[in-house]
Protein backbone atom coordinates (compact mmCIF):
# COMPACT_ATOMS: atom_id res chain seq x y z
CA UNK A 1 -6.37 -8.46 -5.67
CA UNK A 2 -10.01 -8.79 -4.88
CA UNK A 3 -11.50 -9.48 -8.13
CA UNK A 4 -8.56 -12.20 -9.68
CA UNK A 5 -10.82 -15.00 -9.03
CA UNK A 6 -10.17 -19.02 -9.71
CA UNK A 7 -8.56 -21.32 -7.58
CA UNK A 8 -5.49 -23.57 -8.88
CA UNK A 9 -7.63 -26.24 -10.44
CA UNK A 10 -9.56 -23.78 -12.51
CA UNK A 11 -12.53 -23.25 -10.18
CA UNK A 12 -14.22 -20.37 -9.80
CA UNK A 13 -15.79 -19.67 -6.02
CA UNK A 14 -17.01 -15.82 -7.39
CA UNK A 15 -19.70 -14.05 -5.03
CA UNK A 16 -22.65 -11.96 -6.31
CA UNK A 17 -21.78 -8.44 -5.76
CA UNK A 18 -24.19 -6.22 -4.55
CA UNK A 19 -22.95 -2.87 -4.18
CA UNK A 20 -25.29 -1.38 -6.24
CA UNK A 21 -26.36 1.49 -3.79
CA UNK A 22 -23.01 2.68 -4.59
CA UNK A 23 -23.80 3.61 -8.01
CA UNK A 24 -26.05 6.40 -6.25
CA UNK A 25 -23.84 9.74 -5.60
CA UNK A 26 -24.05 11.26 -2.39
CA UNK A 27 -24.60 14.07 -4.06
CA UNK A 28 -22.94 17.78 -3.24
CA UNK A 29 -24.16 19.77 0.16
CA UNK A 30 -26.31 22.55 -0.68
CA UNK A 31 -28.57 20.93 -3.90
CA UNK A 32 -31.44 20.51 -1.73
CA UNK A 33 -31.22 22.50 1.61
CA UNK A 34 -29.82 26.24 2.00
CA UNK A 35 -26.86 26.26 4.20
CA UNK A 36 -29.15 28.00 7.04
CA UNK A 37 -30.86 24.45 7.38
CA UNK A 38 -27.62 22.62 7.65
CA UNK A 39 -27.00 20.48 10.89
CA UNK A 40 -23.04 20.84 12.46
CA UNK A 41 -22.32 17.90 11.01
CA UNK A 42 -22.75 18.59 7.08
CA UNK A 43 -21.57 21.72 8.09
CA UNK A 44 -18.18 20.45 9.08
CA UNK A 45 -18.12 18.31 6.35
CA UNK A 46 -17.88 21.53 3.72
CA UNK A 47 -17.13 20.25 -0.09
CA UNK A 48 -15.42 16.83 1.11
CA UNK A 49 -18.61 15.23 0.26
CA UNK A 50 -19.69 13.79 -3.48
CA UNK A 51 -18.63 11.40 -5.88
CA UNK A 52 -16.22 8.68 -4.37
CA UNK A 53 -13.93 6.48 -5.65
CA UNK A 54 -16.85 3.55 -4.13
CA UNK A 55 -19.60 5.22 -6.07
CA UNK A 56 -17.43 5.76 -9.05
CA UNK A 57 -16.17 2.36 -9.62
CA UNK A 58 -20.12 0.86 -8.48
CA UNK A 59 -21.46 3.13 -10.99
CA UNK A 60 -19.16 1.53 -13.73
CA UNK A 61 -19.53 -2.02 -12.65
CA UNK A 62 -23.13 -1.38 -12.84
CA UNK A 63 -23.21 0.11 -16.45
CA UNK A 64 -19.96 -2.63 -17.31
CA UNK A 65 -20.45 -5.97 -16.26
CA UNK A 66 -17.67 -7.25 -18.19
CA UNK A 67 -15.78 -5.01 -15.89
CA UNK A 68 -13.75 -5.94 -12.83
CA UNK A 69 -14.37 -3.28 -10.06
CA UNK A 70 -10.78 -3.09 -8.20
CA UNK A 71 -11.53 0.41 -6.65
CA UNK A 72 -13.30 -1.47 -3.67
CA UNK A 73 -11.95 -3.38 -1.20
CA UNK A 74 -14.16 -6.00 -0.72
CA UNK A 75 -13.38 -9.67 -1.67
CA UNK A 76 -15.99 -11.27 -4.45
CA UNK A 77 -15.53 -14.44 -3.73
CA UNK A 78 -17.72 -16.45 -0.88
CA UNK A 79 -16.79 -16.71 2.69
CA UNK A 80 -15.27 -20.04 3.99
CA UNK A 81 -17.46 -22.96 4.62
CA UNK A 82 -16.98 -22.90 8.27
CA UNK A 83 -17.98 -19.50 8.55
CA UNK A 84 -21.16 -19.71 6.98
CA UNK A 85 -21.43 -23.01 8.83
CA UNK A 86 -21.48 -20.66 11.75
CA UNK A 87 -23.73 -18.12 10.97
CA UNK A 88 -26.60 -21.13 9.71
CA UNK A 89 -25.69 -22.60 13.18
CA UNK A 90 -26.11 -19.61 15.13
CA UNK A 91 -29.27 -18.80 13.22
CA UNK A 92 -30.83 -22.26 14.48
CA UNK A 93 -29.97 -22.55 18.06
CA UNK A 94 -32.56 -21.26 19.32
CA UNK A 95 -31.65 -22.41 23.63
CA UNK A 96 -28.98 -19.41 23.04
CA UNK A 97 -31.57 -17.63 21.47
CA UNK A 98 -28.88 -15.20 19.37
CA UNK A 99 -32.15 -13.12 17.37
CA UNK A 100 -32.37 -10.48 20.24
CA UNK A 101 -30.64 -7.55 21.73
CA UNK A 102 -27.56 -8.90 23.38
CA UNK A 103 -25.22 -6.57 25.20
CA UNK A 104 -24.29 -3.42 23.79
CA UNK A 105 -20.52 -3.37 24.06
CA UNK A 106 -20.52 -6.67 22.66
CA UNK A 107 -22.22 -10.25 22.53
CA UNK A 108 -20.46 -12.27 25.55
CA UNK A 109 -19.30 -15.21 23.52
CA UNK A 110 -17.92 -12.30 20.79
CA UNK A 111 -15.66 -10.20 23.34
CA UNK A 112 -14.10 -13.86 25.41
CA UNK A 113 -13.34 -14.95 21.70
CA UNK A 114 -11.16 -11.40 20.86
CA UNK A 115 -9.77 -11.23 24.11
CA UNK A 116 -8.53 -14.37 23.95
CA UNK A 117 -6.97 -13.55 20.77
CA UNK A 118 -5.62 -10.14 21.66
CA UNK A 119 -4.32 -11.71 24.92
CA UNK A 120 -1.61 -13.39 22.35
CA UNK A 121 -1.20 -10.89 19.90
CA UNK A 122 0.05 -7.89 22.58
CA UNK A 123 1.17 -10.48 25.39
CA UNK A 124 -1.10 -9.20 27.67
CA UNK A 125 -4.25 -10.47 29.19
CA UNK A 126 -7.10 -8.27 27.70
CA UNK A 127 -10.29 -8.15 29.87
CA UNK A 128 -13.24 -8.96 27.66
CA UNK A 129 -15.56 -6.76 29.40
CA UNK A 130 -13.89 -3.20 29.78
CA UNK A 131 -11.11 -3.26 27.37
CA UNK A 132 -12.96 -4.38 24.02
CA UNK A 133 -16.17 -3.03 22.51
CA UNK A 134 -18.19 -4.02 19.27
CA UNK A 135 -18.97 -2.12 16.83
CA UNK A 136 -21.32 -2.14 13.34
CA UNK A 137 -18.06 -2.52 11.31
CA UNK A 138 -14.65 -1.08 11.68
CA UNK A 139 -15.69 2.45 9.95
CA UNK A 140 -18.02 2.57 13.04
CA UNK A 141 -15.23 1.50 15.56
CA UNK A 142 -13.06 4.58 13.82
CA UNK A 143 -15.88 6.96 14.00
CA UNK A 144 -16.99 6.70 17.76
CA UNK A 145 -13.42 6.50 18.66
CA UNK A 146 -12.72 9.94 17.05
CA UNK A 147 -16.25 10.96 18.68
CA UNK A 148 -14.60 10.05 22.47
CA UNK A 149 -11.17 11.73 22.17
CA UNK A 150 -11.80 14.97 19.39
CA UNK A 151 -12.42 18.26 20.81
CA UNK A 152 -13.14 21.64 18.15
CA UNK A 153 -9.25 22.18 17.25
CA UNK A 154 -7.75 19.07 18.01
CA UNK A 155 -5.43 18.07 15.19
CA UNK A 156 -5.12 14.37 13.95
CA UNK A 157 -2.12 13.12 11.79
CA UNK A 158 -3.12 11.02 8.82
CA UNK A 159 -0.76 9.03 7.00
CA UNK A 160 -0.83 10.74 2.83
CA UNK A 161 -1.94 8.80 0.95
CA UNK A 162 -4.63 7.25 3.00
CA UNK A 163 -8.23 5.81 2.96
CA UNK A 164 -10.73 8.62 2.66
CA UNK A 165 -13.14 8.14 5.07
CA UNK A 166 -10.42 9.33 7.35
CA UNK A 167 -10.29 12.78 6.97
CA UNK A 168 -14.30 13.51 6.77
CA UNK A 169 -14.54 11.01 9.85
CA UNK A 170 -12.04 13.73 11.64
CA UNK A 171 -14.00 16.62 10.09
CA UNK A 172 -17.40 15.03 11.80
CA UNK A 173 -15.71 15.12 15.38
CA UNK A 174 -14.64 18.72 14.73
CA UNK A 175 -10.99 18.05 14.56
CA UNK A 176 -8.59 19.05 12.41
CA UNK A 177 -6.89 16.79 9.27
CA UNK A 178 -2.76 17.15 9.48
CA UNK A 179 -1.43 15.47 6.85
CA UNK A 180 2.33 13.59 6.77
CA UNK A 181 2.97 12.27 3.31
CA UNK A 182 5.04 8.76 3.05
CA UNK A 183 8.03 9.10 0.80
CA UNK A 184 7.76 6.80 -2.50
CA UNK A 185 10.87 5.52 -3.36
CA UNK A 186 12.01 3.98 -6.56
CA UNK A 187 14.22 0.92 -6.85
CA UNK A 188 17.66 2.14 -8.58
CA UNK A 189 18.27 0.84 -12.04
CA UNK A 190 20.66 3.24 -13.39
CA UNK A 191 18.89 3.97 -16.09
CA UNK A 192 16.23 7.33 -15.85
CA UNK A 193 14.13 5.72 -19.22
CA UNK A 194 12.99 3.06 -17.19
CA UNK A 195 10.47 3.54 -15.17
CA UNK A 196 10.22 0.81 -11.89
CA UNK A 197 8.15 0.15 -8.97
CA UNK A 198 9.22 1.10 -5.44
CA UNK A 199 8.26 1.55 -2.07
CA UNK A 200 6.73 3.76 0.60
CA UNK A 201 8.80 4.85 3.56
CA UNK A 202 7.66 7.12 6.59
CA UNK A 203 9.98 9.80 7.52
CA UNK A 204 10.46 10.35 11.12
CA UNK A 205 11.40 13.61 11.05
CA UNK A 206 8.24 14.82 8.87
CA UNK A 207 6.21 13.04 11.72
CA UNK A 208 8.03 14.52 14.50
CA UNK A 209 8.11 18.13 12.60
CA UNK A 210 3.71 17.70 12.14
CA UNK A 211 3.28 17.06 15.87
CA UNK A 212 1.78 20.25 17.79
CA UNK A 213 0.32 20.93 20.92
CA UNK A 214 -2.65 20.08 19.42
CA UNK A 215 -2.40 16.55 18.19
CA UNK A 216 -4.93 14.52 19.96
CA UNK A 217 -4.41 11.24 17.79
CA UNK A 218 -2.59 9.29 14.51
CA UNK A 219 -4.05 6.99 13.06
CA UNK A 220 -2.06 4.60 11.73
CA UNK A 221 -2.84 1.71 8.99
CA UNK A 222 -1.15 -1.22 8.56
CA UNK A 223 -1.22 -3.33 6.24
CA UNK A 224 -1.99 0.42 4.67
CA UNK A 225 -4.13 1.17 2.30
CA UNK A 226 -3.99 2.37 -0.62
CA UNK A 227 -0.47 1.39 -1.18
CA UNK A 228 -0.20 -2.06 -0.15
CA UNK A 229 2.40 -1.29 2.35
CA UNK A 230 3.71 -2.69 5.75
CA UNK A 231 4.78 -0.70 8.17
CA UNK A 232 7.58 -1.88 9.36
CA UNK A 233 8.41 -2.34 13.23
CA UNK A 234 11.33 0.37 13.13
CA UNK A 235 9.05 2.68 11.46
CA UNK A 236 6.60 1.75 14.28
CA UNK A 237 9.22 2.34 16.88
CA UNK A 238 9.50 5.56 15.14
CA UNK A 239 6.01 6.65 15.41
CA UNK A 240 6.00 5.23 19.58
CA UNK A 241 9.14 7.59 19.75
CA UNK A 242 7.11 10.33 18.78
CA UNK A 243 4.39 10.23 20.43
CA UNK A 244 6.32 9.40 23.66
CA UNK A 245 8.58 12.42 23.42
CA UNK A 246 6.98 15.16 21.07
CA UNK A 247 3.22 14.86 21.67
CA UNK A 248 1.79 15.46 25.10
CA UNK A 249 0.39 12.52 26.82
CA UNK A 250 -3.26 13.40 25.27
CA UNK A 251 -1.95 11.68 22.08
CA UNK A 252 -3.42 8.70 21.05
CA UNK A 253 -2.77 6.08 18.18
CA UNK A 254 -5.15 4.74 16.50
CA UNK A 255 -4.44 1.98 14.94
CA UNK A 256 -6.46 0.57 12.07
CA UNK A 257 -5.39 -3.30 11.50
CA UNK A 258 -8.26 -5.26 9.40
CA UNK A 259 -5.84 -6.29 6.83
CA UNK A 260 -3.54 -7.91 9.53
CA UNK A 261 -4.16 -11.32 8.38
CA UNK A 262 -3.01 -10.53 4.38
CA UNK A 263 0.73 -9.47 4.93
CA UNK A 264 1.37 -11.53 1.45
CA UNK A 265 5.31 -10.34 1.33
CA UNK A 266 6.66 -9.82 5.05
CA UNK A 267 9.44 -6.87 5.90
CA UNK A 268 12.57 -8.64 4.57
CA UNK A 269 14.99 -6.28 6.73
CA UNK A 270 12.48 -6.46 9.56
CA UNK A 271 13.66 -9.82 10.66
CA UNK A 272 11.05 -8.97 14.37
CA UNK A 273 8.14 -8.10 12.58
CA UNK A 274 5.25 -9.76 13.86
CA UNK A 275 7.52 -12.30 15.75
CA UNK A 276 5.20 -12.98 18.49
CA UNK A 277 6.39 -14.91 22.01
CA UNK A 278 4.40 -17.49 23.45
CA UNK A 279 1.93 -15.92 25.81
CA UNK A 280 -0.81 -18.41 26.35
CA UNK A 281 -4.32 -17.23 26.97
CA UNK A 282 -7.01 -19.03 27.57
CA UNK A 283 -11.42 -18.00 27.51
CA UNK A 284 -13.59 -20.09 29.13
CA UNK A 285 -17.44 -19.84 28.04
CA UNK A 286 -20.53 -21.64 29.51
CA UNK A 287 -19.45 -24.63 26.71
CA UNK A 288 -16.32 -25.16 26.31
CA UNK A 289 -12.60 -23.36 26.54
CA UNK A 290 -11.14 -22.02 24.14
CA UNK A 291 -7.20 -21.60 23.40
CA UNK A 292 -5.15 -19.22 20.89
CA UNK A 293 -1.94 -19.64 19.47
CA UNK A 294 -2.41 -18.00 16.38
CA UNK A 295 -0.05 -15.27 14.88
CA UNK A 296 0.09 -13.11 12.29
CA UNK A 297 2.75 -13.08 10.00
CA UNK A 298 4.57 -9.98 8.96
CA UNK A 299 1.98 -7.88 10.73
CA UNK A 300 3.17 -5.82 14.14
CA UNK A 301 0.65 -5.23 16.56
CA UNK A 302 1.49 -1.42 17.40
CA UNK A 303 -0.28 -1.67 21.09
CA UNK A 304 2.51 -4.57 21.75
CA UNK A 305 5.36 -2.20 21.77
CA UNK A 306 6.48 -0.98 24.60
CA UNK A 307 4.50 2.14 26.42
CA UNK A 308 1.82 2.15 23.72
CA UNK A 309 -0.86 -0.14 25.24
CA UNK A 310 -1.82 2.55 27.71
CA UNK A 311 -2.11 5.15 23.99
CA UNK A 312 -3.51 3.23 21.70
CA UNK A 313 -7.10 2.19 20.56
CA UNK A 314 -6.85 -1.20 17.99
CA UNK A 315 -9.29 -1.26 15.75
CA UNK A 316 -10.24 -4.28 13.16
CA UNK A 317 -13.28 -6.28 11.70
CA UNK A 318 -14.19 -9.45 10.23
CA UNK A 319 -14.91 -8.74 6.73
CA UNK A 320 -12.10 -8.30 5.03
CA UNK A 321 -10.63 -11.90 6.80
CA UNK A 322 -13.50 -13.87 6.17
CA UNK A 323 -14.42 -12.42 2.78
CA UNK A 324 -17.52 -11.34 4.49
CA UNK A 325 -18.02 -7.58 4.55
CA UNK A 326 -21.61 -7.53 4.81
CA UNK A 327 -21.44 -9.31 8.29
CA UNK A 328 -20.26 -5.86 9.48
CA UNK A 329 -18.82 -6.51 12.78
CA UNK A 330 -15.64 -4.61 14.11
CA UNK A 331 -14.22 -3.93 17.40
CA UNK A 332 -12.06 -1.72 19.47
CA UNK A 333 -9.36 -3.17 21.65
CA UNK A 334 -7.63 -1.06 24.60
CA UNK A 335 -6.93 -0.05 27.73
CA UNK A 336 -10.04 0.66 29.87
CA UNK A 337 -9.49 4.46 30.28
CA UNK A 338 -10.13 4.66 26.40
CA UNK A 339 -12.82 1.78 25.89
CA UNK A 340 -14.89 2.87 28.71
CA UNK A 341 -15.63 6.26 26.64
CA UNK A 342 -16.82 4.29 23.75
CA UNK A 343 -18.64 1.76 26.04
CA UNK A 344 -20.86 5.15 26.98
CA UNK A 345 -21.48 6.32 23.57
CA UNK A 346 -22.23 3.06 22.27
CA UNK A 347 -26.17 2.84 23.87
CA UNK A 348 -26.87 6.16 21.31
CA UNK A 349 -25.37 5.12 18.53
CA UNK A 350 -26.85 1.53 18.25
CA UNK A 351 -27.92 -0.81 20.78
CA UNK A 352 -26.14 -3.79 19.53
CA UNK A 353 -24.73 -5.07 16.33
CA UNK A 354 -26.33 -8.20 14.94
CA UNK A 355 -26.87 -10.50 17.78
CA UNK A 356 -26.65 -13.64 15.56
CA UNK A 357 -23.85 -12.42 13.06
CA UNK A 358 -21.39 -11.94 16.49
CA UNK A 359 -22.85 -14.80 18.04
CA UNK A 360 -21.54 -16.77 14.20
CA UNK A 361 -18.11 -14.84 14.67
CA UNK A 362 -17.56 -16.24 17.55
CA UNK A 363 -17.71 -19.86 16.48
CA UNK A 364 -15.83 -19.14 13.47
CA UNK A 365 -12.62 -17.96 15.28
CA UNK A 366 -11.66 -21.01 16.20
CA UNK A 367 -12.52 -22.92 13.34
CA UNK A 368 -9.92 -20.60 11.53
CA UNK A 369 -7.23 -21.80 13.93
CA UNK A 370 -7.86 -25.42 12.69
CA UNK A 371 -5.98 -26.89 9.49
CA UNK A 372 -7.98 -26.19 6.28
CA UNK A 373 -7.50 -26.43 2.53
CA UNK A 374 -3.93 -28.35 3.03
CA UNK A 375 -2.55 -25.40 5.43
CA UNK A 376 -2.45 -25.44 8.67
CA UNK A 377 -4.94 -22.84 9.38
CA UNK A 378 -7.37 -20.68 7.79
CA UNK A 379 -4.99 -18.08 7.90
CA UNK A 380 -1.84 -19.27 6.14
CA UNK A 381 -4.45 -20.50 3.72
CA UNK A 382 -5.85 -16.94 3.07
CA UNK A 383 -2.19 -15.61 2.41
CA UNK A 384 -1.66 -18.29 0.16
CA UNK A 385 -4.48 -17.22 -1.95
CA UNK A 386 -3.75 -13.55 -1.89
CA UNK A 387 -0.13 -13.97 -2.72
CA UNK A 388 -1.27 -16.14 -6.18
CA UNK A 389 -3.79 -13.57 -6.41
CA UNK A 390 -0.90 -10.77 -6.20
CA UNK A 391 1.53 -12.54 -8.54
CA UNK A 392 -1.45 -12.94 -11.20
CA UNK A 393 -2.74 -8.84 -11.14
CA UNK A 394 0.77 -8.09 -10.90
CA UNK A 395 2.33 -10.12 -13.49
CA UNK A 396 -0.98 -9.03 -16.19
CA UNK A 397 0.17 -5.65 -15.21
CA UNK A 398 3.82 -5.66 -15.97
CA UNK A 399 2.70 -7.61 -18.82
CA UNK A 400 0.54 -4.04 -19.81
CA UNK A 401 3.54 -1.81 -19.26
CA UNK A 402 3.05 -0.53 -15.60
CA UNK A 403 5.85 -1.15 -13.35
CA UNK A 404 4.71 -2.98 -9.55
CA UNK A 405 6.56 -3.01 -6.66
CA UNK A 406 8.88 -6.18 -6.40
CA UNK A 407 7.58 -8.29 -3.40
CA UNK A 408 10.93 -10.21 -2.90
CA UNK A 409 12.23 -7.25 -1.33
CA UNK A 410 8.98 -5.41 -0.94
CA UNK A 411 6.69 -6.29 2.15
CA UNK A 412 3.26 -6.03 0.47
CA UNK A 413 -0.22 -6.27 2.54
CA UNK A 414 -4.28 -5.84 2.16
CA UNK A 415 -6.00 -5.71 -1.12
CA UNK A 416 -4.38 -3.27 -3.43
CA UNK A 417 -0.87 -2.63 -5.66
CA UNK A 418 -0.14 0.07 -6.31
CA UNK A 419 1.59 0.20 -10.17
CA UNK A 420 3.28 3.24 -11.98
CA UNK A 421 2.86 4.98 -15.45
CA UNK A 422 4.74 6.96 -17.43
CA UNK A 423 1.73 9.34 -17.40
């Protein structure tokens, strides 16, 4: 959905790509160092390393320019005005002085901004200073949250299919991948020589018949990718029920959200999904206060069900909202007994992300809560965009032969459709 550029009066608001660094292999362990000089790390890592479906596609793109790279998820068109607005404002204001260090778990004016927000999305105040940390994007926010809770022979259940930095992000904290496949299934036509789209269920029992004694942590993505789809909030009751009554209380969910704000097709038998009350929060900074009412559509917050704040870690980013993935700022949301963990590691791993780029975050926020484009937020005007997006990289592909899922009674999310061949 990421490269079907053009707005509705024929504009084009395409961004320079520069990915090129993904044209460059990894390469395979062992072509330059013996396996006696290996470090624990590459060690764990074993043959899951080499060509990926980023350096594949960046290698193409390079050689093909006529080519659209859609094996990336990153948006190619500029960020909002607002938001870059924000960053050249942050970059100049030089009384709040945003080009040093700032604090490690998170720039103060960052963390009052997300808690304010998370206060409304789980209906729960959210302490800014022990319950969220930043992080250098959300693959960091994943990775020293596996670091905190994995132990040598802790199992974690990954969602099949599933984006692969998971399971080598396991690997690094010693645990071990356990894999629960979702269940395609294809819309009934009656007829066996057409082929049609589908959808992707979870299976509760394959969940509950994975968990061990061993199973330290899921991690759950929704919107999921690679296959566009929504989890709904039974199947998210589902996976609560499971941890609550097969896994021991050392289970934690992770749950990966930065596609939260493109559900483009919500659950249509899921009439609660991401129906939101109306908890008011309100952050107060040195300037001015802030307030939050924003929701996201189609999209359930899996720490807002019952029980699961105390066992679960949220985990999202700016980038893929903002069409801004080189800003590289994520974050962790949770209860303290599982942020403070991070909050220690943090110091060794990187003393701060940007200073200015969180400090620019933090005055985008609520710009994005403000009417823009005709909409009446950034937000509704972002699904907008990706749903005439969808509709146009669908449609050309039905058009090609491939069958696509149908999004009027197929919740659809993130950046990616998945389409089916005969072959």
């Amino acid at each position: 959905l990421q490269a079907i550029n053009g707005d509705e009066d024929g504009s084009v608001d395409r961004a320079p790509c520069f990915d090129g660094a993904c044209a460059s292999d990894p390469g395979t362990l062992g072509d330059d160092v013996t396996e006696s000089h290996q470090g624990e790390a590459t060690t764990r890592l074993g043959v899951m390393t080499g060509p990926t479906v980023w350096s594949e596609f960046g290698r193409i793109g390079q050689e093909h320019p006529e080519a659209a790279n859609l094996g990336q998820g990153f948006p190619d068109w500029l960020p909002p005005k607002f938001a870059v607005d924000s960053l050249v404002e942050a970059a100049m204001d030089s009384a709040k002085s945003p080009h040093q260090y700032t604090r490690t778990a998170g720039h103060p004016n960052l963390v009052k901004q997300l808690a304010n927000r998370y206060s409304v999305h789980l209906k729960r105040d959210v302490d800014p200073m022990s319950q969220i940390a930043v992080t250098i994007g959300a693959s960091q926010a994943l990775y020293i949250s596996l670091q905190t809770l994995i132990k040598p022979g802790d199992e974690v259940i990954l969602f099949e299919p599933f984006f692969d930095l998971y399971v080598n992000q396991v690997k690094l904290a010693g645990g071990t991948p356990v894999y629960v496949p979702l269940t395609f299934v294809p819309y009934e036509t009656g007829d066996d020589s057409v082929i049609t789209g589908g959808e992707w269920i979870l299976e509760p029992e394959k969940l509950q018949n994975a968990i061990s004694s061993k199973t330290r942590a899921i991690i759950l993505n929704s919107p999921h990718n690679p296959t566009g789809k929504v989890f709904t909030r039974f199947e998210m009751e589902s996976i609560a029920n499971a941890v609550t009554t097969k896994a021991g209380p050392q289970c934690v969910v992770l749950s990966d959200e930065v596609y939260k704000y493109i559900v483009h097709a919500n659950p249509t038998n899921d009439a609660t999904a991401g129906s939101e009350t109306h908890f008011h929060s309100t952050a107060s900074d040195e300037s001015h206060e802030v307030q939050s009412t924003v929701t996201c559509s189609g999209h359930v917050h899996f720490a807002s069900l019952p029980g699961m704040w105390d066992r679960t870690i949220t985990i999202s980013s700016a980038g893929k909202t903002f069409s801004a993935t080189g800003w590289q700022v994520g974050w962790c949301v949770g209860p303290e007994r599982l942020i403070s963990p991070i909050h220690q590691i943090l110091p060794y791993v990187q003393f701060c992300a940007s200073t200015v780029i969180q400090e620019a975050l933090a005055r985008t926020l609520p710009r994005a809560d403000e009417p823009y484009e005709g909409h009446s937020s950034y937000y509704e005007y972002l699904m907008a965009k990706y749903t005439r997006k969808r509709d146009m990289l669908a449609n050309a592909l039905t058009a090609a032969g491939f069958a696509v899922p149908d999004y009027s009674i197929t919740a659809g999310g993130g950046f990616f459709i998945f389409f089916r061949s005969w072959e």
